[in-house]
C-alpha atoms as a PDB file:
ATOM      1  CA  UNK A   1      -9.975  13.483 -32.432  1.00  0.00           C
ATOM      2  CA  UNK A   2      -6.982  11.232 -33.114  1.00  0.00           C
ATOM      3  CA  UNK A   3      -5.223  13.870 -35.083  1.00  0.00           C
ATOM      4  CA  UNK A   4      -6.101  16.767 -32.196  1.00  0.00           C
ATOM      5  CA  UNK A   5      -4.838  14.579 -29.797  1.00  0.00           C
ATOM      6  CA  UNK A   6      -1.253  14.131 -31.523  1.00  0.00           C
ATOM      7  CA  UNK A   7      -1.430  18.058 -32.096  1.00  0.00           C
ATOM      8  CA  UNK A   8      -1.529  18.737 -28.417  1.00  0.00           C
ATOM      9  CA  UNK A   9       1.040  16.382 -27.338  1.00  0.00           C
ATOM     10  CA  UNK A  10       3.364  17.412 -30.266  1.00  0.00           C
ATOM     11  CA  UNK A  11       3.323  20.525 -28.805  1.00  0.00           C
ATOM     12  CA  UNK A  12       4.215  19.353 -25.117  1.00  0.00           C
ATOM     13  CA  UNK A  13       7.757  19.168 -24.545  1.00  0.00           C
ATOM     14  CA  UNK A  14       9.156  15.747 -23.898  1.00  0.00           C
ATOM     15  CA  UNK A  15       8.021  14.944 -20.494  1.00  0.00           C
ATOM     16  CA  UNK A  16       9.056  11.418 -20.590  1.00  0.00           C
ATOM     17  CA  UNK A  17      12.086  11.153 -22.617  1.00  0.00           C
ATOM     18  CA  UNK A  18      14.077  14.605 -22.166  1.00  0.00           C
ATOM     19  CA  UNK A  19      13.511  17.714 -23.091  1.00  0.00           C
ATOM     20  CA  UNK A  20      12.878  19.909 -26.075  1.00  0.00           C
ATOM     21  CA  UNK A  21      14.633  22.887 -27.297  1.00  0.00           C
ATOM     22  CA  UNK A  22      13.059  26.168 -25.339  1.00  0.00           C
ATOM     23  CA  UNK A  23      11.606  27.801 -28.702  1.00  0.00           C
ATOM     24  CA  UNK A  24      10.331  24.389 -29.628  1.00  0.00           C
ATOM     25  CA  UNK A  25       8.024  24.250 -26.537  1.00  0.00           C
ATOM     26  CA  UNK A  26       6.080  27.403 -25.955  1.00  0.00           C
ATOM     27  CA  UNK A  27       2.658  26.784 -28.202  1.00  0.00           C
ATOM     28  CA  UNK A  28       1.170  28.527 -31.445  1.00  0.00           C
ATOM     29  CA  UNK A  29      -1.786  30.420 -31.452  1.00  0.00           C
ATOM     30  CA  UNK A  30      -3.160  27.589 -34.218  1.00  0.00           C
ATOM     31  CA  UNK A  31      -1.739  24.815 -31.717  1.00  0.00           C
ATOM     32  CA  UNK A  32      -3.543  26.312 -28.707  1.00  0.00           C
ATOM     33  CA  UNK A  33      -6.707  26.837 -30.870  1.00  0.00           C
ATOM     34  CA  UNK A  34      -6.625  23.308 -31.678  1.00  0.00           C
ATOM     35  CA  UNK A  35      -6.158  22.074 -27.938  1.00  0.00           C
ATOM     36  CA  UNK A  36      -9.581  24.091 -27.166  1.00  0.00           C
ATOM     37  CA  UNK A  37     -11.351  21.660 -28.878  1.00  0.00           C
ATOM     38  CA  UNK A  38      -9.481  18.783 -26.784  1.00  0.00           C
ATOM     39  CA  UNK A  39     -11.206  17.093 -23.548  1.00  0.00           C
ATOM     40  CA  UNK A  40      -9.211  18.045 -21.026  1.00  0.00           C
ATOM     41  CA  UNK A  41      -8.161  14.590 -20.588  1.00  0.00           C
ATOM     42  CA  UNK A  42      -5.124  15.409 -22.964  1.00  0.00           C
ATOM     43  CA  UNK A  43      -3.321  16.359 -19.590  1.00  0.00           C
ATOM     44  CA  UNK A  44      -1.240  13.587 -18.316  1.00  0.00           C
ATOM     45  CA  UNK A  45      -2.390  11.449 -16.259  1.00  0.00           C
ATOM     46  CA  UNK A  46      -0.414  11.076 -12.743  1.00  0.00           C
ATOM     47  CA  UNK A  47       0.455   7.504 -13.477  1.00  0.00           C
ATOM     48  CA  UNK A  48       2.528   8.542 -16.413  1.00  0.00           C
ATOM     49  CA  UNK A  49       4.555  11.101 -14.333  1.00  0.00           C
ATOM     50  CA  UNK A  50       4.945   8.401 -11.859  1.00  0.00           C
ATOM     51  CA  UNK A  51       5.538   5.706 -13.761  1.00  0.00           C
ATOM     52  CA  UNK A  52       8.731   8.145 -15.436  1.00  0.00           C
ATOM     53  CA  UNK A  53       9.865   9.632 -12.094  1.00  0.00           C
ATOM     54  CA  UNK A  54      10.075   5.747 -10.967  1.00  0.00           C
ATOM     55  CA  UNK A  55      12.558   4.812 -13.959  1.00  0.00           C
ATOM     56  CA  UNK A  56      15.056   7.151 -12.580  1.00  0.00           C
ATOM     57  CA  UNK A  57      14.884   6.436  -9.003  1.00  0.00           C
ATOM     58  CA  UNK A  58      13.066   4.257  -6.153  1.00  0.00           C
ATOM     59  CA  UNK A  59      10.438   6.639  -4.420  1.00  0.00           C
ATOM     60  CA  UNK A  60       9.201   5.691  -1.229  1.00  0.00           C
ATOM     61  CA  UNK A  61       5.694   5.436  -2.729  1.00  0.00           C
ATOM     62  CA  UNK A  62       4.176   4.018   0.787  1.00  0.00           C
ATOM     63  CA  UNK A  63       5.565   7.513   2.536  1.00  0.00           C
ATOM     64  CA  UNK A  64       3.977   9.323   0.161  1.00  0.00           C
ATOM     65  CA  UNK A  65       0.614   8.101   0.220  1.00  0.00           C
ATOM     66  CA  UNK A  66      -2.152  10.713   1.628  1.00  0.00           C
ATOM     67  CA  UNK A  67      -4.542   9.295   4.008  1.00  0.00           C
ATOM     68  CA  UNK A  68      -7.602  11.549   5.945  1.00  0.00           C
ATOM     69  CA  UNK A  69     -10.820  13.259   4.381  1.00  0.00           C
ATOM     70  CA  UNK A  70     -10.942  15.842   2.055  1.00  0.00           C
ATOM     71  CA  UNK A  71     -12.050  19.017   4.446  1.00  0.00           C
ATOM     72  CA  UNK A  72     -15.431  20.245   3.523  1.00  0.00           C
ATOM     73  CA  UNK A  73     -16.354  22.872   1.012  1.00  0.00           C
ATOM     74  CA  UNK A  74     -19.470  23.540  -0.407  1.00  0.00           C
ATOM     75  CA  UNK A  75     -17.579  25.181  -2.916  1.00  0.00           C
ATOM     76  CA  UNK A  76     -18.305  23.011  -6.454  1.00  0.00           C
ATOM     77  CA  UNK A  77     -15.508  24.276  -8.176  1.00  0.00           C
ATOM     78  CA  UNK A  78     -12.905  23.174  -5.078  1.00  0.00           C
ATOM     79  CA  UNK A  79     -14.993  19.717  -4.844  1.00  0.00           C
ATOM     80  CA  UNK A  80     -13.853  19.336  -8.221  1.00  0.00           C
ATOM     81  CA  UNK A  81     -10.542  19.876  -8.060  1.00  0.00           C
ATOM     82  CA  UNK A  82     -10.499  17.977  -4.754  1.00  0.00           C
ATOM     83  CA  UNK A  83     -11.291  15.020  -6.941  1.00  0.00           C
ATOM     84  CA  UNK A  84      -8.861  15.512  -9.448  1.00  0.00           C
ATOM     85  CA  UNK A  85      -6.256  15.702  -6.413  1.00  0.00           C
ATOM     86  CA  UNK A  86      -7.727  12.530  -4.926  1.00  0.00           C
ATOM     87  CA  UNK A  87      -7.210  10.612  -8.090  1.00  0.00           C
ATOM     88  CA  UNK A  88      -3.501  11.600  -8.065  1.00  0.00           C
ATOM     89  CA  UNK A  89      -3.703  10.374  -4.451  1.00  0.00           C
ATOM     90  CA  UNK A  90      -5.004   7.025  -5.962  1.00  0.00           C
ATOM     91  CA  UNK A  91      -2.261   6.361  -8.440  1.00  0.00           C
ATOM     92  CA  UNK A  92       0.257   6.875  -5.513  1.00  0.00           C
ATOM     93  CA  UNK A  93      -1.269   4.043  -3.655  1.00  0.00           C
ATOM     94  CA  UNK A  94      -1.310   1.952  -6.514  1.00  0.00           C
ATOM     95  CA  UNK A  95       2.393   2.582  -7.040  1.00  0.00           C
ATOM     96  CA  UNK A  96       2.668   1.901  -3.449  1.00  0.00           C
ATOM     97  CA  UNK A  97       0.654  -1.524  -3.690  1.00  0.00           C
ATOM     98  CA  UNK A  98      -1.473  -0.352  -1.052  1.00  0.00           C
ATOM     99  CA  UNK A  99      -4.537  -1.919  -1.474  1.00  0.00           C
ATOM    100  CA  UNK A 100      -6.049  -0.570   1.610  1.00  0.00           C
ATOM    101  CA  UNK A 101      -5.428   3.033   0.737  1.00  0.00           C
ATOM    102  CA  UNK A 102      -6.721   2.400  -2.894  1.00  0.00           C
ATOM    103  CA  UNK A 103      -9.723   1.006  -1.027  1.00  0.00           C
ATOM    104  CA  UNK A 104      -9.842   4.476   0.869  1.00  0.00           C
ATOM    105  CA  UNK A 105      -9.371   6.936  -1.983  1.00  0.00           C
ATOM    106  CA  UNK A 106     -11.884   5.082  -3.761  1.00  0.00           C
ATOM    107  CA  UNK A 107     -14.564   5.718  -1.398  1.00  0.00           C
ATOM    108  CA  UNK A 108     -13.621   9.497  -1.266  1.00  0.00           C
ATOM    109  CA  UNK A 109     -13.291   9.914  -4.706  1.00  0.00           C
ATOM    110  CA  UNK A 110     -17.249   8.625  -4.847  1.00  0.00           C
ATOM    111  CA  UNK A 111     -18.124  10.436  -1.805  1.00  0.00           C
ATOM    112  CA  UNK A 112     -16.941  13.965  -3.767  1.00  0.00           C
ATOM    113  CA  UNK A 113     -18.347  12.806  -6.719  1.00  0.00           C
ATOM    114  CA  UNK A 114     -22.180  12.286  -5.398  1.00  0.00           C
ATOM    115  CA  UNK A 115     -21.487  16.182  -4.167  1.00  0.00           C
ATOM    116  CA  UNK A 116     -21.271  17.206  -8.068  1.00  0.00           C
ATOM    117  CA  UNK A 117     -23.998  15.380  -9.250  1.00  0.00           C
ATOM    118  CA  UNK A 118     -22.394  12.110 -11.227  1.00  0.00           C
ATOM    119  CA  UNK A 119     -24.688   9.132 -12.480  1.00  0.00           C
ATOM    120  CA  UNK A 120     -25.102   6.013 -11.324  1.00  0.00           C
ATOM    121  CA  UNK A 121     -22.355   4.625 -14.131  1.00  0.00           C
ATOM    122  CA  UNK A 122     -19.921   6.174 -12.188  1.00  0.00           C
ATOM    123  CA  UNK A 123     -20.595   5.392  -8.494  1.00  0.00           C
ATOM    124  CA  UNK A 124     -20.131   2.206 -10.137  1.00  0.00           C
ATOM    125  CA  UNK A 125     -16.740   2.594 -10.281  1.00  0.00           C
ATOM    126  CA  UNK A 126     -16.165   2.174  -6.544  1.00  0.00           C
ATOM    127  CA  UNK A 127     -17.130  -1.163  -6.569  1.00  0.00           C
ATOM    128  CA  UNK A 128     -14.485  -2.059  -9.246  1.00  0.00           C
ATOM    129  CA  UNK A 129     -11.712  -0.371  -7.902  1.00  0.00           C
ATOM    130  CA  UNK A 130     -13.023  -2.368  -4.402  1.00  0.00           C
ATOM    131  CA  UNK A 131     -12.618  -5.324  -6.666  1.00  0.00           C
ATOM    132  CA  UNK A 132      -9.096  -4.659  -8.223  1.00  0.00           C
ATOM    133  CA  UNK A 133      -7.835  -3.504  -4.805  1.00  0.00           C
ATOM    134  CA  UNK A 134      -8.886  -6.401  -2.684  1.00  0.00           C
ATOM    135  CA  UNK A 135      -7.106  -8.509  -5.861  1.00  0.00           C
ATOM    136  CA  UNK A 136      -4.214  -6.527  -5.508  1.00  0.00           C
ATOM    137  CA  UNK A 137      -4.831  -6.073  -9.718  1.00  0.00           C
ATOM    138  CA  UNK A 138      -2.381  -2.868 -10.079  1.00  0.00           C
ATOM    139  CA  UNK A 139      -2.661  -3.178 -13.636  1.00  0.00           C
ATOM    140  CA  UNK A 140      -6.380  -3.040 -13.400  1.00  0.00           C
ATOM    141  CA  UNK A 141      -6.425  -0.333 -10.984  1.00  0.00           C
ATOM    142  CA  UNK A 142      -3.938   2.090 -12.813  1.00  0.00           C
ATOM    143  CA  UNK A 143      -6.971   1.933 -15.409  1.00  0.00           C
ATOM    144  CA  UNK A 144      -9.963   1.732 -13.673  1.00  0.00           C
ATOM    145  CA  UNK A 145      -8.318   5.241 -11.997  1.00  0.00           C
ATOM    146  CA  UNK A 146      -8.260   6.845 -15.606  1.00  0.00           C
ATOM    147  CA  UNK A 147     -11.761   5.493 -16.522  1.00  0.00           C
ATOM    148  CA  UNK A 148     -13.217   6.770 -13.204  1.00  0.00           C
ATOM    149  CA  UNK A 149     -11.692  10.046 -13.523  1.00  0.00           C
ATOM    150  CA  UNK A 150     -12.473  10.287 -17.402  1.00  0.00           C
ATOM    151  CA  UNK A 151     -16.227   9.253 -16.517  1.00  0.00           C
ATOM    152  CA  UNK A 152     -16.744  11.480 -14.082  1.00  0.00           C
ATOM    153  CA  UNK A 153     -15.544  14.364 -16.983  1.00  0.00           C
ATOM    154  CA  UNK A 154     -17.612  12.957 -19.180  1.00  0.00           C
ATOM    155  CA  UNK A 155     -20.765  13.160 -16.652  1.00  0.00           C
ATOM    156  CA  UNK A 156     -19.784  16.791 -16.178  1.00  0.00           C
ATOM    157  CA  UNK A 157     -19.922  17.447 -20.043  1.00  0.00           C
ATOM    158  CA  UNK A 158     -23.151  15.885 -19.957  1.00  0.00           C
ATOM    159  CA  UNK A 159     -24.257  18.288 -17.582  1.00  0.00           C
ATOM    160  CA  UNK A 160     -22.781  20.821 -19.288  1.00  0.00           C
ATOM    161  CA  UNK A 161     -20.511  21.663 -16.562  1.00  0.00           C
ATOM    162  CA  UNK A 162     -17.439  21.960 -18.575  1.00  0.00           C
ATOM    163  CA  UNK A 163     -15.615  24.171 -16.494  1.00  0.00           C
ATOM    164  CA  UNK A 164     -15.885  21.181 -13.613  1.00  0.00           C
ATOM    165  CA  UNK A 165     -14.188  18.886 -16.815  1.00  0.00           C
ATOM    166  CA  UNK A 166     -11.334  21.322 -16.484  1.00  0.00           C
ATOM    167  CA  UNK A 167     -10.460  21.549 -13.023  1.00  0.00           C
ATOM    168  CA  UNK A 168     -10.618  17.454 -12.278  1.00  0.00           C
ATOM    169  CA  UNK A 169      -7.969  17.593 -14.821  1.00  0.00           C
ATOM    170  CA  UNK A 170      -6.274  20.665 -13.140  1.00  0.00           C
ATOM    171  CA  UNK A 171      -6.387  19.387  -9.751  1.00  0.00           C
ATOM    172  CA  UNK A 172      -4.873  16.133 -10.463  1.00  0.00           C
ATOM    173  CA  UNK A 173      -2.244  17.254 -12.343  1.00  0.00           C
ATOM    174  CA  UNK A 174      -1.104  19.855  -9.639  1.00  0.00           C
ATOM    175  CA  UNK A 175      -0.956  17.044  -7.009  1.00  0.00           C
ATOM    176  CA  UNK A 176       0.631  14.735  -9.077  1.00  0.00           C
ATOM    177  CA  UNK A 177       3.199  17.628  -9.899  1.00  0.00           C
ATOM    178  CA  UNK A 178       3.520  18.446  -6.303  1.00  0.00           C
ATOM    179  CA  UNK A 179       5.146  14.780  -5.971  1.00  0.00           C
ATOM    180  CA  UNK A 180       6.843  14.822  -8.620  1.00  0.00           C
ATOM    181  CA  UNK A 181       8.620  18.030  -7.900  1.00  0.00           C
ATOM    182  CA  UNK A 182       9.142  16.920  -4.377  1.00  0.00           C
ATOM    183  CA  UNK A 183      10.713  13.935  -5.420  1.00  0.00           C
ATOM    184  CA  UNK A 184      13.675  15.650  -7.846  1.00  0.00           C
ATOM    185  CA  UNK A 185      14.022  18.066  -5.268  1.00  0.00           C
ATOM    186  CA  UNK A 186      14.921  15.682  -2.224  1.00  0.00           C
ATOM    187  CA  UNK A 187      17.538  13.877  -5.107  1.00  0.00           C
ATOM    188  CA  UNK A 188      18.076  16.120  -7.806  1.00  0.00           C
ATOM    189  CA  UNK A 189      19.346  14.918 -11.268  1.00  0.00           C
ATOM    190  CA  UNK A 190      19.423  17.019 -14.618  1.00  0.00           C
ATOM    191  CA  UNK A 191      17.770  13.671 -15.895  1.00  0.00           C
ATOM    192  CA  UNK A 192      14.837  14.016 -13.404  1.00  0.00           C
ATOM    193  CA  UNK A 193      14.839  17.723 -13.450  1.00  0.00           C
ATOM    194  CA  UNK A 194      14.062  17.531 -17.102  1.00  0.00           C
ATOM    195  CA  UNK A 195      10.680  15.373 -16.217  1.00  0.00           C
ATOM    196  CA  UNK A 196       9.240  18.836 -14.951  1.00  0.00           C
ATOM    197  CA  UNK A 197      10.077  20.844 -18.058  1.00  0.00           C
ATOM    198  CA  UNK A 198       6.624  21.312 -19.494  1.00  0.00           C
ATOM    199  CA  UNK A 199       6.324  25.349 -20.095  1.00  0.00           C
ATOM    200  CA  UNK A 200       3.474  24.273 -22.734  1.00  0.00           C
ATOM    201  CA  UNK A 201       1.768  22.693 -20.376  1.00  0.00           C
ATOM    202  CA  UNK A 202       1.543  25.171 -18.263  1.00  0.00           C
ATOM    203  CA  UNK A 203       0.624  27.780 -20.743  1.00  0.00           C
ATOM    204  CA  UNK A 204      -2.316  25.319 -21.616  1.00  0.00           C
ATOM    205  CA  UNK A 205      -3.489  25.063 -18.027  1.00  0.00           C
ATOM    206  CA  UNK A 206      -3.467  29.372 -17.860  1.00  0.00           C
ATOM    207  CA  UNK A 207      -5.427  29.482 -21.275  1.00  0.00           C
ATOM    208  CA  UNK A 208      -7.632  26.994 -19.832  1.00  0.00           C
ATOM    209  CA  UNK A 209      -8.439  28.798 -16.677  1.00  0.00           C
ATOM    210  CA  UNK A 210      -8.312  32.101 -18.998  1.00  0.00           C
ATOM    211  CA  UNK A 211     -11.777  30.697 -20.092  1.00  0.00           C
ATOM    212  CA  UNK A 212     -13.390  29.875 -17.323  1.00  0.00           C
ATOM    213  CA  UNK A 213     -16.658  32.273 -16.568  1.00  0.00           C
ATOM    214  CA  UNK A 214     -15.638  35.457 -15.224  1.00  0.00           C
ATOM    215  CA  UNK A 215     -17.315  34.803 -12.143  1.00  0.00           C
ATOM    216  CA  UNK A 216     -15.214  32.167 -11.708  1.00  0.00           C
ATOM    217  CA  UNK A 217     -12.241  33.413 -12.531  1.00  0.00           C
ATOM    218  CA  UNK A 218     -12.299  35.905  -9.283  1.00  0.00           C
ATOM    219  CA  UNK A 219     -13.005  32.981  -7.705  1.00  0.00           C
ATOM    220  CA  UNK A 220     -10.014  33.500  -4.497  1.00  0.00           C
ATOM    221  CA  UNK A 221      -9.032  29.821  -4.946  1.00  0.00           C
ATOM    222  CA  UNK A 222      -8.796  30.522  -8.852  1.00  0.00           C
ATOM    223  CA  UNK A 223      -7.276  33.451  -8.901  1.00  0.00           C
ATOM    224  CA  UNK A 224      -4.576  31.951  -6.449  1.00  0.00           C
ATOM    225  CA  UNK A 225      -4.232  29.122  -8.674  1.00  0.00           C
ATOM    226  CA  UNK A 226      -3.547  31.206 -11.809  1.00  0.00           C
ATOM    227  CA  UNK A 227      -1.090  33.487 -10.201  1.00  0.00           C
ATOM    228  CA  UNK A 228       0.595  30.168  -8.609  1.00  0.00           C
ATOM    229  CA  UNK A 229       0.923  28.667 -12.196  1.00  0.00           C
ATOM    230  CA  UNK A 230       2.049  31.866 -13.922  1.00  0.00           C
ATOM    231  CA  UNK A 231       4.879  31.653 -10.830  1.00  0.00           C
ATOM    232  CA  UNK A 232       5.466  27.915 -11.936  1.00  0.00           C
ATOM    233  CA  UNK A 233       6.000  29.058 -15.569  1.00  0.00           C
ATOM    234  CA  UNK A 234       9.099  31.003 -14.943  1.00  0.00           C
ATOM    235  CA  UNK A 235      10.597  27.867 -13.181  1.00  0.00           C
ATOM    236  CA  UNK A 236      10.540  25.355 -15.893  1.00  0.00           C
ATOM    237  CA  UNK A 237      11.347  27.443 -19.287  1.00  0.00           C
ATOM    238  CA  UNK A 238      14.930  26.051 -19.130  1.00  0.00           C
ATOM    239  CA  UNK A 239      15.229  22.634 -20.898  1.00  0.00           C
ATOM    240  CA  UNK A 240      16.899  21.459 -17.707  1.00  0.00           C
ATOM    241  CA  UNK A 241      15.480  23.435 -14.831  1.00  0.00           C
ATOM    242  CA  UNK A 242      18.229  24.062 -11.979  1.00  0.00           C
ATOM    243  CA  UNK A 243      17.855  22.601  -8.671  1.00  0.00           C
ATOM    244  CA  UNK A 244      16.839  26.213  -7.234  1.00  0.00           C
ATOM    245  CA  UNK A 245      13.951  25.972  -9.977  1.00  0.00           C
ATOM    246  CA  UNK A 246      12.682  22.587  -8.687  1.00  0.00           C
ATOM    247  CA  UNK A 247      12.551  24.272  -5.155  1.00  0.00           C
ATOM    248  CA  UNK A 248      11.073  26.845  -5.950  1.00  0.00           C
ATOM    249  CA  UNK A 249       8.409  25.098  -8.169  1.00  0.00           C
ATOM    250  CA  UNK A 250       7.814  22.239  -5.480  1.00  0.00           C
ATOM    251  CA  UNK A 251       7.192  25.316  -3.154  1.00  0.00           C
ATOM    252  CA  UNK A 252       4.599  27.313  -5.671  1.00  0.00           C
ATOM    253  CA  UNK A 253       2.422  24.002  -6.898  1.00  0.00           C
ATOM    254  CA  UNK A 254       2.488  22.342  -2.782  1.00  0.00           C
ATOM    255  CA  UNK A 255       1.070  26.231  -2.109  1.00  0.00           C
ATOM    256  CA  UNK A 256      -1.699  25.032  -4.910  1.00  0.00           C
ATOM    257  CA  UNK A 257      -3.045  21.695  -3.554  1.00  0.00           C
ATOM    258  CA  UNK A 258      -2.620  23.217  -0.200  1.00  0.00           C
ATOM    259  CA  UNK A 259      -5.079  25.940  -0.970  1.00  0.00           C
ATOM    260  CA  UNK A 260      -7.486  23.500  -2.940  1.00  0.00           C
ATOM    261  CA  UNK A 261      -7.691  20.305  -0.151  1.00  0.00           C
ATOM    262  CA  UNK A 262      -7.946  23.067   2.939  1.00  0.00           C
ATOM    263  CA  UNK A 263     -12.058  23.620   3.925  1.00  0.00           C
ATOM    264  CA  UNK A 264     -14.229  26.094   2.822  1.00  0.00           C
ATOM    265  CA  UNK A 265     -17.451  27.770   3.956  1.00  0.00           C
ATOM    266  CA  UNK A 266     -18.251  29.145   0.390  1.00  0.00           C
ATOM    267  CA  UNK A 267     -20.393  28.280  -2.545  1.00  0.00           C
END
């Protein structure tokens, strides 16, 4: 697993020190294979995108945290990518050393969770981030968010609901791209620009929608998704994306969370 691991992030471009050469980024068909066999918690988590973005400049974290419930859906496959969103949401209070808010996102991250299922092991994990929070433990809490969002993947493979394991993942790392993007965009850099070069990473998140079940797949909020991401691809080939590339990337992933945290009638 080790070894997989370093495959997968060998073939990510350099997210958090620069970027790679263009031809060194795209994946093989062997390198791809490999990452199939990854848990989808290979993705970055949104802590490590913030934690970089916040070397290069001082975001107004407290702005940027999300408050309100997630709109209702009896739709699993949004519930679960709700969650991943709401996770991002977490690690933006933490950065923000809202306690309060981590409080919050907690509660909604276990209310969504209870909706898909999850065992008692990880409606524990409320209580601890209740704990870290009302410690004001950021340290803590920047972990317990991982291990709560990793459980709750690991419930879902349990379950055998792996194509829930792959849009937690999905979701968080659109929202935490959304911010990300939003922040380079308001004071663009090449340095910061670079952050969002990740064309493998994209390609990884296509292939892994690519093998979803079909029914899923026409899925409206799936289908949007994928033809959203396959925008985003064209945006961040360049080893440092141009300011008009940023925009227009910040503008097709917000489109993506938008369409995943708005209500929905359907199963």
């Amino acid at each position: 697993m080790n070894r997989m691991r370093r495959l997968f992030f060998a073939a990510l471009p350099a997210v958090f020190a620069g970027g790679l050469p263009a031809a060194e980024t795209a994946m093989t068909p062997e390198q791809i294979k490999g990452a199939e066999r990854i848990e989808a918690v290979t993705i970055p988590m949104p802590g490590e995108f913030f934690s970089s973005i916040g070397k290069l400049n001082r975001p107004n974290w407290v702005k940027l945290v999300r408050t309100g419930t997630p709109a209702a859906t009896a739709n699993r496959a949004q519930i679960a990518l709700m969650l991943g969103t709401l996770v991002a949401d977490g690690y933006i209070a933490v950065e923000a050393q809202d306690s309060q808010g981590v409080k919050n996102i907690g509660k909604e991250i276990i209310s969504l969770a209870k909706k898909l299922n999850v065992s008692q092991r990880v409606l524990g994990r409320g209580n601890s981030l209740n704990d870290f929070a009302s410690n004001n433990d950021w340290s803590a809490l920047r972990e317990e968010l991982e291990a709560t969002q990793n459980e709750v993947k690991l419930d879902m493979e349990e379950q055998k609901d792996e194509s829930l394991v792959i849009l937690v993942s999905l979701g968080a790392w659109v929202r935490g791209t959304a911010i990300v993007s939003g922040l380079v965009d308001s004071a663009y850099t090449p340095e910061s620009a670079r952050l969002l070069h990740q064309p493998a990473l994209i390609e990884y998140l296509l292939h892994q929608i690519d093998v979803l079940p079909a029914g899923l797949q026409k899925d409206p909020l799936i289908a949007g998704i994928r033809a959203n991401l396959e925008k985003s691809l064209t945006f961040v080939k360049a080893a440092t994306p141009t300011d008009q590339d940023i925009k227009n990337l910040h503008r097709a992933i917000a489109d993506i969370v938008e369409e995943i945290t708005k209500g929905s009638s359907e199963s």
